[in-house]
C-alpha atoms as a PDB file:
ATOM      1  CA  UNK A   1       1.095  13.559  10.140  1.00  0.00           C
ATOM      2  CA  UNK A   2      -0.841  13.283   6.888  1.00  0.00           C
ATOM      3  CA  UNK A   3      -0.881  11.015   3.963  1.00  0.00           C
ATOM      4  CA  UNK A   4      -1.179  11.807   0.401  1.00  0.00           C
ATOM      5  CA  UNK A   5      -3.080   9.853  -2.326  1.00  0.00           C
ATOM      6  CA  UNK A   6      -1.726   9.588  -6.053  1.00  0.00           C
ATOM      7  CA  UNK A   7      -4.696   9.377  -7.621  1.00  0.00           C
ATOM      8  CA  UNK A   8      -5.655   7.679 -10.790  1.00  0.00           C
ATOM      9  CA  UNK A   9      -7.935   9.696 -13.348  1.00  0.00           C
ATOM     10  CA  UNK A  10      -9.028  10.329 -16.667  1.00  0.00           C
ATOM     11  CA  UNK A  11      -8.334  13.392 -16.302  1.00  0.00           C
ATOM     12  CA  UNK A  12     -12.542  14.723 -16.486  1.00  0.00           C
ATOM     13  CA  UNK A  13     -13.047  11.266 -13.368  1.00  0.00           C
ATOM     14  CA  UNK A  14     -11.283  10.050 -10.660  1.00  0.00           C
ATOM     15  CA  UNK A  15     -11.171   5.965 -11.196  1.00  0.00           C
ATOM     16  CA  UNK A  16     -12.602   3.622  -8.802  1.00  0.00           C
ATOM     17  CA  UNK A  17      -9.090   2.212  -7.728  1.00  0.00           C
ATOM     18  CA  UNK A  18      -8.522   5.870  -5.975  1.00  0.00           C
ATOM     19  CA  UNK A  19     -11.719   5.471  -3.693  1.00  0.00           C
ATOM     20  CA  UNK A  20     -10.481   2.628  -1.682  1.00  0.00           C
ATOM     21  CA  UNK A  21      -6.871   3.828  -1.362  1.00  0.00           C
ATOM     22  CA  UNK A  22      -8.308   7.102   0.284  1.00  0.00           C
ATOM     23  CA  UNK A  23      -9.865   4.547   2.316  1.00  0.00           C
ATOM     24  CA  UNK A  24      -6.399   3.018   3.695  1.00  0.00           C
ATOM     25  CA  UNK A  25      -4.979   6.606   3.420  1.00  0.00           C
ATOM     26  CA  UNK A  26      -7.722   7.560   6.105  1.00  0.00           C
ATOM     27  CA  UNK A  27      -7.072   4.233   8.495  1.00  0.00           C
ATOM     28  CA  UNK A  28      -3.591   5.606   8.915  1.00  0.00           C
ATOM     29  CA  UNK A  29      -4.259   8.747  11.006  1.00  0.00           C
ATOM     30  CA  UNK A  30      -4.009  12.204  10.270  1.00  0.00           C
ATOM     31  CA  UNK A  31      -5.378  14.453   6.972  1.00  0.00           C
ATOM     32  CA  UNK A  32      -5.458  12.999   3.973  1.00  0.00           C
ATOM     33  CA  UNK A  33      -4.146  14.611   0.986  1.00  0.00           C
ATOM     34  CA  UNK A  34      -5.358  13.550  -2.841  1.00  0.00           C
ATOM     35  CA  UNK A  35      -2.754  14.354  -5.378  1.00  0.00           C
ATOM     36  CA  UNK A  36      -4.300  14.742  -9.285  1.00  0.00           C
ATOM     37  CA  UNK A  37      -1.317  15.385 -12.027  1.00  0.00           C
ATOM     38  CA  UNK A  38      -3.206  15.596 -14.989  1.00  0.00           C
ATOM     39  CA  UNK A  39      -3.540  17.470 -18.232  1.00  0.00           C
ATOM     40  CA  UNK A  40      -6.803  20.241 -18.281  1.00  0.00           C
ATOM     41  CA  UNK A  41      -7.550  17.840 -15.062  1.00  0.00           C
ATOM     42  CA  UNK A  42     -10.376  20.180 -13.342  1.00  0.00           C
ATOM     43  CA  UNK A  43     -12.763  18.308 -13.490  1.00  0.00           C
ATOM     44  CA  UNK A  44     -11.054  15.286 -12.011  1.00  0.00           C
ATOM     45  CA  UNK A  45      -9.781  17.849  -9.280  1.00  0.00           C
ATOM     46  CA  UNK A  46     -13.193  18.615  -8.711  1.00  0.00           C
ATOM     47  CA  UNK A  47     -14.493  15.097  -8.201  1.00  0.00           C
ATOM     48  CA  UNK A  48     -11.434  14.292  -5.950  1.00  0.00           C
ATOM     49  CA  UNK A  49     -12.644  17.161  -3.971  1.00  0.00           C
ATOM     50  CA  UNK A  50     -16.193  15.422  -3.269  1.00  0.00           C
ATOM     51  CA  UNK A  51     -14.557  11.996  -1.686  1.00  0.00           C
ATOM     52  CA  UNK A  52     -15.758  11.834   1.964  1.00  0.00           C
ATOM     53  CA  UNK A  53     -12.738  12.495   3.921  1.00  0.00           C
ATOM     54  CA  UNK A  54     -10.335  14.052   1.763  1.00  0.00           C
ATOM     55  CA  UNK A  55      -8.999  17.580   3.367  1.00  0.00           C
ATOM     56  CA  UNK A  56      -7.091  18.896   0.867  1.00  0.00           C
ATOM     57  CA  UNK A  57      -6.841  18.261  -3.237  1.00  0.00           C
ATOM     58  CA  UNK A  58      -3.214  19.150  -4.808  1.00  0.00           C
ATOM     59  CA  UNK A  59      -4.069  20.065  -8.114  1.00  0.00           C
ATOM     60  CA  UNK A  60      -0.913  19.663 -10.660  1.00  0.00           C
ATOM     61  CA  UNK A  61      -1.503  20.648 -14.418  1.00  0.00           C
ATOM     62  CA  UNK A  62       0.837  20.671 -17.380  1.00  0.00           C
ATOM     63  CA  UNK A  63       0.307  19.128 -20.632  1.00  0.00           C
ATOM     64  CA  UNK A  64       3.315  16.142 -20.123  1.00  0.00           C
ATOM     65  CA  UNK A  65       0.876  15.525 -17.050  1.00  0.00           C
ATOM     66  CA  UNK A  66      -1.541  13.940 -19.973  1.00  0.00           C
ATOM     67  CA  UNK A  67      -0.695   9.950 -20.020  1.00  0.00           C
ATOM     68  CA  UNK A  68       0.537  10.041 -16.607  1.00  0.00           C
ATOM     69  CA  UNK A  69       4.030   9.443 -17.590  1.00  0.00           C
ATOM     70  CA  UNK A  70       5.637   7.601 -14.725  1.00  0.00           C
ATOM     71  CA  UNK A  71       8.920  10.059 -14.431  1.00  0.00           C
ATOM     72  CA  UNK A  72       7.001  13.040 -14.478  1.00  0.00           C
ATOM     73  CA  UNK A  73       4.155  11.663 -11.692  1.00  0.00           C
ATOM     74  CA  UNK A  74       7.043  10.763  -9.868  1.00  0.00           C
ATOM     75  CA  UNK A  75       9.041  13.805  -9.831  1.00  0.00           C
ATOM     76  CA  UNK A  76       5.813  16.033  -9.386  1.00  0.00           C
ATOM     77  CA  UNK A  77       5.465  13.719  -6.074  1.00  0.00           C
ATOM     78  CA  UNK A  78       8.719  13.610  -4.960  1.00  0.00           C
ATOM     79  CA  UNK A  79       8.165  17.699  -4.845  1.00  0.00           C
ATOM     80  CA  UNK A  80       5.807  17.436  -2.397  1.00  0.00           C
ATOM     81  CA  UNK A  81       6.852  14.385  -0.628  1.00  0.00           C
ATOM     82  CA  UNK A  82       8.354  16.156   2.693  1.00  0.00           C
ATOM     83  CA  UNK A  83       5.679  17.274   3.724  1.00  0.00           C
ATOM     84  CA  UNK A  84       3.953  13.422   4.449  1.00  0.00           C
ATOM     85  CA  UNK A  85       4.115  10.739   6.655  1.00  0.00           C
ATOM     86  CA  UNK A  86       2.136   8.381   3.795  1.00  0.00           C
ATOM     87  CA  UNK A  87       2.382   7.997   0.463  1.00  0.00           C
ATOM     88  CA  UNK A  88      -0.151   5.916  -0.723  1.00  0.00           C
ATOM     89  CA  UNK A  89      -1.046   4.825  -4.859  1.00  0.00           C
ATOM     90  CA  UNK A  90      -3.458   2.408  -5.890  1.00  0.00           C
ATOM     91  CA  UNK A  91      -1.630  -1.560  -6.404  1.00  0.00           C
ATOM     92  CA  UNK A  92      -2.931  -1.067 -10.601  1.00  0.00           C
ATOM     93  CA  UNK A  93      -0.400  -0.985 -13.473  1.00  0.00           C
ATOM     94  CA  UNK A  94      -0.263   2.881 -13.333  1.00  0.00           C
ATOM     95  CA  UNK A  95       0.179   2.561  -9.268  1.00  0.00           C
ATOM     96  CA  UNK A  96       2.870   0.083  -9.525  1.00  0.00           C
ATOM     97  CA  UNK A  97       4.746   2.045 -12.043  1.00  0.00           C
ATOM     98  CA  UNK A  98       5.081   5.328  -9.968  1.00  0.00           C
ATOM     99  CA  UNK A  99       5.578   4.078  -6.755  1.00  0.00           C
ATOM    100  CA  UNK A 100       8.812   2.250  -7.025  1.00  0.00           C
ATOM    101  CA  UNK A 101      10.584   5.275  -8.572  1.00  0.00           C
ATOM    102  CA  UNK A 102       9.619   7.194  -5.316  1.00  0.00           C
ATOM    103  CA  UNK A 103      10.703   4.912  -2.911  1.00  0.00           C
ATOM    104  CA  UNK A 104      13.965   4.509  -4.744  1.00  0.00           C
ATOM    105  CA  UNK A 105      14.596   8.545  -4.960  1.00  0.00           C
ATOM    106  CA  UNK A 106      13.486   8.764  -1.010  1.00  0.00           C
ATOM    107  CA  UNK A 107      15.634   6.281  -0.537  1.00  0.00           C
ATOM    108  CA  UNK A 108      13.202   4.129   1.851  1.00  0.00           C
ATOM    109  CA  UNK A 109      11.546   0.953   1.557  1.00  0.00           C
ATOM    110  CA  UNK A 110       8.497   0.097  -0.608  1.00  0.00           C
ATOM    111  CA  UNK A 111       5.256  -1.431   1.376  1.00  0.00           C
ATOM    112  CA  UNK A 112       3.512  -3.587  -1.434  1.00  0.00           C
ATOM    113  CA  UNK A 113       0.468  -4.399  -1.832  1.00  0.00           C
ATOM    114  CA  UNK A 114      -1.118  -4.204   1.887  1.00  0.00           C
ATOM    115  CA  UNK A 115      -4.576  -5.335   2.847  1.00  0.00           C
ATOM    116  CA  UNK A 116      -5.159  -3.843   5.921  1.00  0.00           C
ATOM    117  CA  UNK A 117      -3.970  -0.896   8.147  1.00  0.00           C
ATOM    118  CA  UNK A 118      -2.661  -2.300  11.613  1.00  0.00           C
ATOM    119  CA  UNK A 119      -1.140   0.704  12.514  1.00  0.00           C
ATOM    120  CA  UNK A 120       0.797   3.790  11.373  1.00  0.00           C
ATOM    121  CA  UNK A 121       3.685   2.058  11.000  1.00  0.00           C
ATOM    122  CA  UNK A 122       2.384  -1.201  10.663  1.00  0.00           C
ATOM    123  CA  UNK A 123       0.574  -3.147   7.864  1.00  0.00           C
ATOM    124  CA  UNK A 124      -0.501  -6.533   6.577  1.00  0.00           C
ATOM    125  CA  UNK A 125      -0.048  -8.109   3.077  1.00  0.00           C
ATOM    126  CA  UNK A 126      -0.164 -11.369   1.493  1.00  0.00           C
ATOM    127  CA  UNK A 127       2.220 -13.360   0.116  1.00  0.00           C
ATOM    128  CA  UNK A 128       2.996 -16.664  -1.410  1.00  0.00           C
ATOM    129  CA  UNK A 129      -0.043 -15.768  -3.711  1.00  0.00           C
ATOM    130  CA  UNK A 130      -2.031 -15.235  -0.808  1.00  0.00           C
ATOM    131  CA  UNK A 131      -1.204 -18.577   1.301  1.00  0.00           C
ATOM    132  CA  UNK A 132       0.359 -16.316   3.667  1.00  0.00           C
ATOM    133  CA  UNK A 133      -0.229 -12.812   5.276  1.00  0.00           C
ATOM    134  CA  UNK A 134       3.220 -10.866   6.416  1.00  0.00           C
ATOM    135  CA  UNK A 135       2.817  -8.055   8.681  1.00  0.00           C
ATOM    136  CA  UNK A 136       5.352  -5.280   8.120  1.00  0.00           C
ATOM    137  CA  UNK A 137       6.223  -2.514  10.008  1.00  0.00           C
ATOM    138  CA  UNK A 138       8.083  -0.046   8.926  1.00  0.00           C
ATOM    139  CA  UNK A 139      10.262   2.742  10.581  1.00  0.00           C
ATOM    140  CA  UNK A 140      10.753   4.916   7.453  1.00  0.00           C
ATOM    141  CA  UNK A 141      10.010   8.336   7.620  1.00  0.00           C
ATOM    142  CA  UNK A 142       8.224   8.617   5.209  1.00  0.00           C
ATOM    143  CA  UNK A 143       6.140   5.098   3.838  1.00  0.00           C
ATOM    144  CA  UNK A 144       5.499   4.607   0.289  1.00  0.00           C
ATOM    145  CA  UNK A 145       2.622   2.182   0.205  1.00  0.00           C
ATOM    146  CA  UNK A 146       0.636   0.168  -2.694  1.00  0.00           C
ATOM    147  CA  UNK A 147      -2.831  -0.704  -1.465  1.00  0.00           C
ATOM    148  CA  UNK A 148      -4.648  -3.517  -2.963  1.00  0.00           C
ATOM    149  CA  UNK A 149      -7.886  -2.194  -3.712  1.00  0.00           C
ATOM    150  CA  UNK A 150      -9.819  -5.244  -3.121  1.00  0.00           C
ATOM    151  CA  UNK A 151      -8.666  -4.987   0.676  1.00  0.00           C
ATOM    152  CA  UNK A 152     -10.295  -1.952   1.240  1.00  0.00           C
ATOM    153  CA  UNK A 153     -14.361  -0.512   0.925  1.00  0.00           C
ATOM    154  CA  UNK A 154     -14.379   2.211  -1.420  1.00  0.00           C
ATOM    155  CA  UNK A 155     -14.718   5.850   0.555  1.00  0.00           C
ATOM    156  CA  UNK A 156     -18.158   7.602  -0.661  1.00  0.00           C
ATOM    157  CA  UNK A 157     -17.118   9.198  -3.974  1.00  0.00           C
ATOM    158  CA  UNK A 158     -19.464  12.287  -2.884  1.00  0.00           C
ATOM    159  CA  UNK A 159     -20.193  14.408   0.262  1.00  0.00           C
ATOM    160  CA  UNK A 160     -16.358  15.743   1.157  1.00  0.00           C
ATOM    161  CA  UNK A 161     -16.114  19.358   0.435  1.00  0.00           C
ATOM    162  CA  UNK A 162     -12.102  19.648   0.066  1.00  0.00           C
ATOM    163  CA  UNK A 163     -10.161  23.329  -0.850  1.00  0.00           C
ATOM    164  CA  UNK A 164      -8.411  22.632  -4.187  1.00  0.00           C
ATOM    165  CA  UNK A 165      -4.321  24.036  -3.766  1.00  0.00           C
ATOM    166  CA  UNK A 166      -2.903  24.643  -7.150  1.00  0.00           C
ATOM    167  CA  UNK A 167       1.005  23.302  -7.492  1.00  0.00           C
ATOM    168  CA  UNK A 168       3.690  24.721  -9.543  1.00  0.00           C
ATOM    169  CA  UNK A 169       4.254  21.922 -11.867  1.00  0.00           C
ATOM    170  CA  UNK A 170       7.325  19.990 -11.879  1.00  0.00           C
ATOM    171  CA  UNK A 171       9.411  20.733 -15.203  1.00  0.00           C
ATOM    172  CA  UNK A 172       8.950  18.196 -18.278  1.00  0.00           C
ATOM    173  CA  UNK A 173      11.519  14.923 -17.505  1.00  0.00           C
ATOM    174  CA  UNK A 174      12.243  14.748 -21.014  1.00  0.00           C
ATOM    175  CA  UNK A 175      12.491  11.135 -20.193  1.00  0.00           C
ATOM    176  CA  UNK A 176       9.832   9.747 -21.664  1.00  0.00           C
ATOM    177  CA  UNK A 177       7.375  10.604 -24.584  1.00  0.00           C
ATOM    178  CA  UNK A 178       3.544   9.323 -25.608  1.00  0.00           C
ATOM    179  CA  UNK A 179       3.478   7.312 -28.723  1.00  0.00           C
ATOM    180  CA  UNK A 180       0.069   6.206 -28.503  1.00  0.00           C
ATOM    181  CA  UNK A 181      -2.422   3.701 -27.304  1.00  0.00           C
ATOM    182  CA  UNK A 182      -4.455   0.763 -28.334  1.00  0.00           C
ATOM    183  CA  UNK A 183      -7.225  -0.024 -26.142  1.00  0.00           C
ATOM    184  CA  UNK A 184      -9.399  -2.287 -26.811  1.00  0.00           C
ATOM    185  CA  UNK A 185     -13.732  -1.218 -26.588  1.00  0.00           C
ATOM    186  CA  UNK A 186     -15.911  -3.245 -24.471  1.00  0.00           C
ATOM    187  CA  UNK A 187     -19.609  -2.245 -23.457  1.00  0.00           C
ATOM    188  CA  UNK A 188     -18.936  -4.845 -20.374  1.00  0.00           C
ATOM    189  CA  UNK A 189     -18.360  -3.353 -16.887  1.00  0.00           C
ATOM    190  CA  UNK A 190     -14.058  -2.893 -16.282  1.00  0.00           C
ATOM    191  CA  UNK A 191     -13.111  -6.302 -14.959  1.00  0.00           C
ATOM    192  CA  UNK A 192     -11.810  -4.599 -11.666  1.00  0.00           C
ATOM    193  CA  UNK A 193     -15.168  -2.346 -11.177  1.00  0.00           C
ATOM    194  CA  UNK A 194     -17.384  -5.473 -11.915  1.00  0.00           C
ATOM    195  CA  UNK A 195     -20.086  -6.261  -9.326  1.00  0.00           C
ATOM    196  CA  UNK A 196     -20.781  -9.728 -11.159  1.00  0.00           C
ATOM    197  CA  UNK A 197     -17.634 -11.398 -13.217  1.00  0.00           C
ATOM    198  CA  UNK A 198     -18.387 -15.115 -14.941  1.00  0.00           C
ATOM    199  CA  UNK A 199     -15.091 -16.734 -15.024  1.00  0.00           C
ATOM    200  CA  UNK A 200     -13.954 -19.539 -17.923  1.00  0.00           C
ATOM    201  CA  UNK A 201     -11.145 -21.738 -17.737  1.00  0.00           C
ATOM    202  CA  UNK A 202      -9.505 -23.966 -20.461  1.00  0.00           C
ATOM    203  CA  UNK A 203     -12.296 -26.602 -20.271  1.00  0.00           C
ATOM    204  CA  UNK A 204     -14.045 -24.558 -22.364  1.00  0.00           C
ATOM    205  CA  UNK A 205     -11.677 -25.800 -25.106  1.00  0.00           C
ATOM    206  CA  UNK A 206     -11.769 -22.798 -27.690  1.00  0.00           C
ATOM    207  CA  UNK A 207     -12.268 -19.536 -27.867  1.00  0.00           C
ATOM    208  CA  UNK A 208     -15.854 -20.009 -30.066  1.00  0.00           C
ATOM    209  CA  UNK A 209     -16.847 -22.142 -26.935  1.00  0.00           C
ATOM    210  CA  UNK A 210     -15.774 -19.387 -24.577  1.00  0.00           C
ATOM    211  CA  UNK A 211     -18.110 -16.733 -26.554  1.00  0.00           C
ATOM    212  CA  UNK A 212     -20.618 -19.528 -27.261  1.00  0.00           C
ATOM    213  CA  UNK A 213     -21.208 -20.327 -23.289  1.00  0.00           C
ATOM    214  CA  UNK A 214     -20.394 -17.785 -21.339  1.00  0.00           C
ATOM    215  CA  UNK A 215     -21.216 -14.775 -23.113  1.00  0.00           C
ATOM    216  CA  UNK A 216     -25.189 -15.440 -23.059  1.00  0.00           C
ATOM    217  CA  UNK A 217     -24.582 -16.036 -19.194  1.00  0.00           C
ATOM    218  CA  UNK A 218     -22.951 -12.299 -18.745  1.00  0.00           C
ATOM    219  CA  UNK A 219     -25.048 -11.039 -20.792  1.00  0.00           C
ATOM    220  CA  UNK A 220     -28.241 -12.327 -18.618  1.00  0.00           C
ATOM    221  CA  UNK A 221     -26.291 -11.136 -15.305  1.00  0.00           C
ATOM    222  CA  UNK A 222     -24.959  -7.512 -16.494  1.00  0.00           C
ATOM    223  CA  UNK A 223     -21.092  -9.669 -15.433  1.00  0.00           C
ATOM    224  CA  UNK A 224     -17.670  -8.836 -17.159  1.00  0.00           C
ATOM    225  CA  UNK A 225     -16.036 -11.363 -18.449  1.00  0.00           C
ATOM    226  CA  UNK A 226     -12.556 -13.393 -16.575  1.00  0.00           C
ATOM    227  CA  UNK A 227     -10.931 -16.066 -17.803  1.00  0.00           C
ATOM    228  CA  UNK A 228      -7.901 -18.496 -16.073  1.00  0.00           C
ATOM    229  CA  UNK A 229      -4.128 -17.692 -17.243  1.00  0.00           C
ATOM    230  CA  UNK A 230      -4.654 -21.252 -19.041  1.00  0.00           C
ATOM    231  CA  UNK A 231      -7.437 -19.973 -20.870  1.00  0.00           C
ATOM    232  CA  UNK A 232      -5.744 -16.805 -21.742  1.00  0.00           C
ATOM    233  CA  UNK A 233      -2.799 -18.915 -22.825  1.00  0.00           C
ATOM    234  CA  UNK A 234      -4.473 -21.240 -24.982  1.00  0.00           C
ATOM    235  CA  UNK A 235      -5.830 -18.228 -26.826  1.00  0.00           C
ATOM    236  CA  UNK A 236      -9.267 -18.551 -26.015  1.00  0.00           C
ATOM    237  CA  UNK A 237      -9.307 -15.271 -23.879  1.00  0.00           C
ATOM    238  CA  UNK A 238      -7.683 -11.714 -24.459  1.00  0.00           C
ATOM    239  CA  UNK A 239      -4.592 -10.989 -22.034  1.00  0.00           C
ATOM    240  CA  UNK A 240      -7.023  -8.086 -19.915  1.00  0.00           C
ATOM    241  CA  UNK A 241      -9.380 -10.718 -19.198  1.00  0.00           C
ATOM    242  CA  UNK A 242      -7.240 -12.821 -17.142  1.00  0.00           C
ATOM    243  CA  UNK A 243      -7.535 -12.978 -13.341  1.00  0.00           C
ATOM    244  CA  UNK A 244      -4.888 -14.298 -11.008  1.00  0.00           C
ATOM    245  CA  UNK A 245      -1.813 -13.375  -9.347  1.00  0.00           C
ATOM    246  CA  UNK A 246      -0.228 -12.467 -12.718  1.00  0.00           C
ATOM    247  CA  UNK A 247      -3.592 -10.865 -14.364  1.00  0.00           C
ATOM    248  CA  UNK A 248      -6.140  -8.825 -12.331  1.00  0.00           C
ATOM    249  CA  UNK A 249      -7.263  -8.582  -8.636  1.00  0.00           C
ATOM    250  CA  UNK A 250     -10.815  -8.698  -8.303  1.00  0.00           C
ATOM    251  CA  UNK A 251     -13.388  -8.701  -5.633  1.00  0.00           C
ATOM    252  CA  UNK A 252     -16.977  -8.627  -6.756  1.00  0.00           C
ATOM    253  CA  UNK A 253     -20.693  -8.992  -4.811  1.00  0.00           C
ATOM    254  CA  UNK A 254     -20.544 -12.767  -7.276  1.00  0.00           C
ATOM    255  CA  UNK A 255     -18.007 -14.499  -8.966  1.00  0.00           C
ATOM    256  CA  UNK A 256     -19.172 -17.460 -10.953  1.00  0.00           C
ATOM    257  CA  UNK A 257     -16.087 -19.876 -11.972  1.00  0.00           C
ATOM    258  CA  UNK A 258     -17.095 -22.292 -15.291  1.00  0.00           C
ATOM    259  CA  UNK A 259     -14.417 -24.879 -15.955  1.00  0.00           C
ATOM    260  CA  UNK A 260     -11.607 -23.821 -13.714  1.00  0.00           C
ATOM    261  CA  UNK A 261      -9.402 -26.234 -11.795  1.00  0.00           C
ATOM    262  CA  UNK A 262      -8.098 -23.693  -9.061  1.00  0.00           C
ATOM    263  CA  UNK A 263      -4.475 -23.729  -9.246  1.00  0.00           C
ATOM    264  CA  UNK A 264      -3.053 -21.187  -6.721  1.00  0.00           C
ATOM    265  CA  UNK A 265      -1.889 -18.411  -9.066  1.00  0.00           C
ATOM    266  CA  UNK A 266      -6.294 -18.387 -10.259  1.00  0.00           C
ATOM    267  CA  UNK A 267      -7.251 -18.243  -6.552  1.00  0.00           C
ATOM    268  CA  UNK A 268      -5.210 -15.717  -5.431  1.00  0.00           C
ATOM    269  CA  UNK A 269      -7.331 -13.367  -7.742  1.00  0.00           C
ATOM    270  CA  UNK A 270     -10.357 -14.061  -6.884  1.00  0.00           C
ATOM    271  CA  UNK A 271     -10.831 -15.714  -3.429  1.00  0.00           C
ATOM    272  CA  UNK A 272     -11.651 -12.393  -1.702  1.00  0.00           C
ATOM    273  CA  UNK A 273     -14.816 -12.532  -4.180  1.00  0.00           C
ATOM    274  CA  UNK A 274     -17.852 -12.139  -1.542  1.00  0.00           C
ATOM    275  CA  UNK A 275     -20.195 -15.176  -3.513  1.00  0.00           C
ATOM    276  CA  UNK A 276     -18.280 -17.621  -5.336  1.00  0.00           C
ATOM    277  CA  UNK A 277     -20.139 -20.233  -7.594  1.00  0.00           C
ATOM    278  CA  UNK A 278     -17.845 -22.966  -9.121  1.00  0.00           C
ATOM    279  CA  UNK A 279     -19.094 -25.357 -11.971  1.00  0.00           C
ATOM    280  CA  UNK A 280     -16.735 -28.620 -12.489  1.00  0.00           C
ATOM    281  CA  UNK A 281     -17.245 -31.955 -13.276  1.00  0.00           C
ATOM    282  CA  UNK A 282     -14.331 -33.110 -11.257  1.00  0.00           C
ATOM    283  CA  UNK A 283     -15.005 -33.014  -7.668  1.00  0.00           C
ATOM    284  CA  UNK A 284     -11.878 -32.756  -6.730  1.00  0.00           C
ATOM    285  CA  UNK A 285     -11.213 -29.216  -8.303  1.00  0.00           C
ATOM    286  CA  UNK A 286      -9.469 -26.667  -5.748  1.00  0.00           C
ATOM    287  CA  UNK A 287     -11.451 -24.682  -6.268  1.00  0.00           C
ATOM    288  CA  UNK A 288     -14.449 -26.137  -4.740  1.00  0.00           C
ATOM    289  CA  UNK A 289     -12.172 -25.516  -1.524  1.00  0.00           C
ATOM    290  CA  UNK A 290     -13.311 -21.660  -1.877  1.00  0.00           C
ATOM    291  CA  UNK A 291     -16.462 -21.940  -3.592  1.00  0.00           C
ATOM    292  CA  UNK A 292     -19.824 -21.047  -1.411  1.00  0.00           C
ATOM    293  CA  UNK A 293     -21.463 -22.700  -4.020  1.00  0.00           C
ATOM    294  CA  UNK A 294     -19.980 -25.869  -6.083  1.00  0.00           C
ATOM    295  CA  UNK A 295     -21.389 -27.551  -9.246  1.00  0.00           C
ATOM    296  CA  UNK A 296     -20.434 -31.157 -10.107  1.00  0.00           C
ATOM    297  CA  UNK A 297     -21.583 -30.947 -13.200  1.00  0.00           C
ATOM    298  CA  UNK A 298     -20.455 -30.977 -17.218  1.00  0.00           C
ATOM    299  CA  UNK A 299     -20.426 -26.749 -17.832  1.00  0.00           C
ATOM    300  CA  UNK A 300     -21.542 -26.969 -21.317  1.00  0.00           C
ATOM    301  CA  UNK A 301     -25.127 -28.812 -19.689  1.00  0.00           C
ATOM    302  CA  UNK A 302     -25.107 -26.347 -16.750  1.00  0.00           C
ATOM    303  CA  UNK A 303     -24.321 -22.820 -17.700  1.00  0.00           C
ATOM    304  CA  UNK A 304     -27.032 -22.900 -20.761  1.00  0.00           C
ATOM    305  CA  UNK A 305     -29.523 -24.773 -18.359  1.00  0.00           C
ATOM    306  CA  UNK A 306     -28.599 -21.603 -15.851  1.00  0.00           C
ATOM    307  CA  UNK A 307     -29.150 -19.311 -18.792  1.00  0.00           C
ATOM    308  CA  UNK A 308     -32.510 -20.739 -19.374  1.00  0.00           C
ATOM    309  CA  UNK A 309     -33.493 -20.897 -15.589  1.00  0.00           C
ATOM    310  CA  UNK A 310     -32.736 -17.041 -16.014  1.00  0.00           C
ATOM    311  CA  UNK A 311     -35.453 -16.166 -18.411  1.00  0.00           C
END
């Protein structure tokens, strides 16, 4: 029994996201397999091949590999797929993208989004935006799993000393073709990698407040920057800043919260933070309900007064 990893890469790095879905991979028994489809990908083969407890890197190169075009990860997967018991991706955009294309051509059921590793066959994951955890067990064959990173420690990114099998590459889909990308530049650590993240929600009232406030407090802390889906909706906040059920996932060492309520869909984004600070003026917030830390107070006094306190 062994389980294979899709990993997610730049094609020179293996991303974060990969490290803790080895992790899961490993918690379900047997050798664990790292999978890198890429485009002139050594030297993401090569770090892949340094993660404590990886056995074995499949190495899978062609120049449609590039962008990690979802029909042509998927086919160069199923390829392979017989010979595992796991198959696990990362719960990101890229992750979710591949993984249901899998399970549908294997013809078995996809595990979403699990948290923890019960047993071979059996996993936990939330649900009802995290109210709720289901454990699922699965008799499939062969499981196609998403892991939410956040539920999982990162595996040591160096140490392993894995043999790195070259694949016969899948032929081109012809499914799909790159345009191009727009991505926007930020010298602030990736939302999702963040240690420290300072959170604004709507209170902040525009998005000159947002910058005006929070940014000096980041800035002070070395934090990326969230914001609440009402922020992001009333246009004070970029769409890749949001966290929540329908934004990102995060879990960092501190998560400071500056004028959000703490509806549901917020908390289930953030509540697995390990430090959470919340500054409201109503005390009857939700999110005071998660907070370690709560501040009944007016934001626009506190955060500069926290700022200052700084140095």
């Amino acid at each position: 029994m062994s389980s294979l990893v899709i990993a997610e890469h730049d094609n020179a790095t293996v991303r974060g996201a990969t490290l803790n879905t080895v992790t899961a991979a490993l918690q379900c028994g047997g050798d664990v397999h790292v999978l890198i489809a890429g485009s002139n990908a050594g030297g993401a083969a090569a770090a892949a091949a340094q993660i404590a407890g990886v056995a074995k890197v499949l190495h899978a190169d062609a120049a449609y590999f590039e962008h990690g075009l979802a029909e042509n990860v998927a086919a160069q997967v199923l390829a392979i797929a017989k010979d595992y018991s796991h198959i696990l991706f990362p719960a990101t955009a890229a992750g979710k993208n591949v993984a249901p294309r899998v399970a549908a051509k294997l013809d078995v059921g996809q595990i979403s989004d699990i948290t923890k590793v019960d047993a071979a066959d059996t996993f936990e994951r939330p649900i009802y935006a995290g109210n709720a955890i289901a454990t699922v067990q699965s008799l499939d064959a062969i499981k196609v799993i998403t892991v939410r990173t956040t539920g999982f420690d990162p595996a040591a990114p160096t140490g392993g000393s894995a043999a790195i099998d070259k694949l016969n590459s899948v032929a081109d889909s012809g499914k799909s073709v790159f345009i191009g990308s727009e991505i926007a530049k930020n010298d602030r650590p990736e939302l999702t990698a963040a240690k420290i993240i300072v959170s604004g929600g709507r209170a902040l009232g525009s998005s000159d407040k947002f910058t005006e406030v929070l940014t000096p407090l980041a800035d002070k802390l070395g934090a990326a920057l969230g914001a609440s889906r009402a922020a992001v909706d009333a246009g004070y906040a970029p769409n890749d800043w949001q966290v929540g059920q329908t934004g990102k996932i995060v879990a960092p060492q501190l998560y400071i919260a500056a004028g959000i309520s703490g509806a549901i869909q917020h908390l289930a984004g953030m509540k697995d933070s390990k430090v959470i600070v919340a500054i409201n003026k109503d005390p009857e917030a939700p999110i005071f309900s998660v907070a370690d830390y709560g501040l009944e107070a007016d934001l626009f006094v506190a955060v500069p007064e926290l700022v200052k306190a700084l140095g």
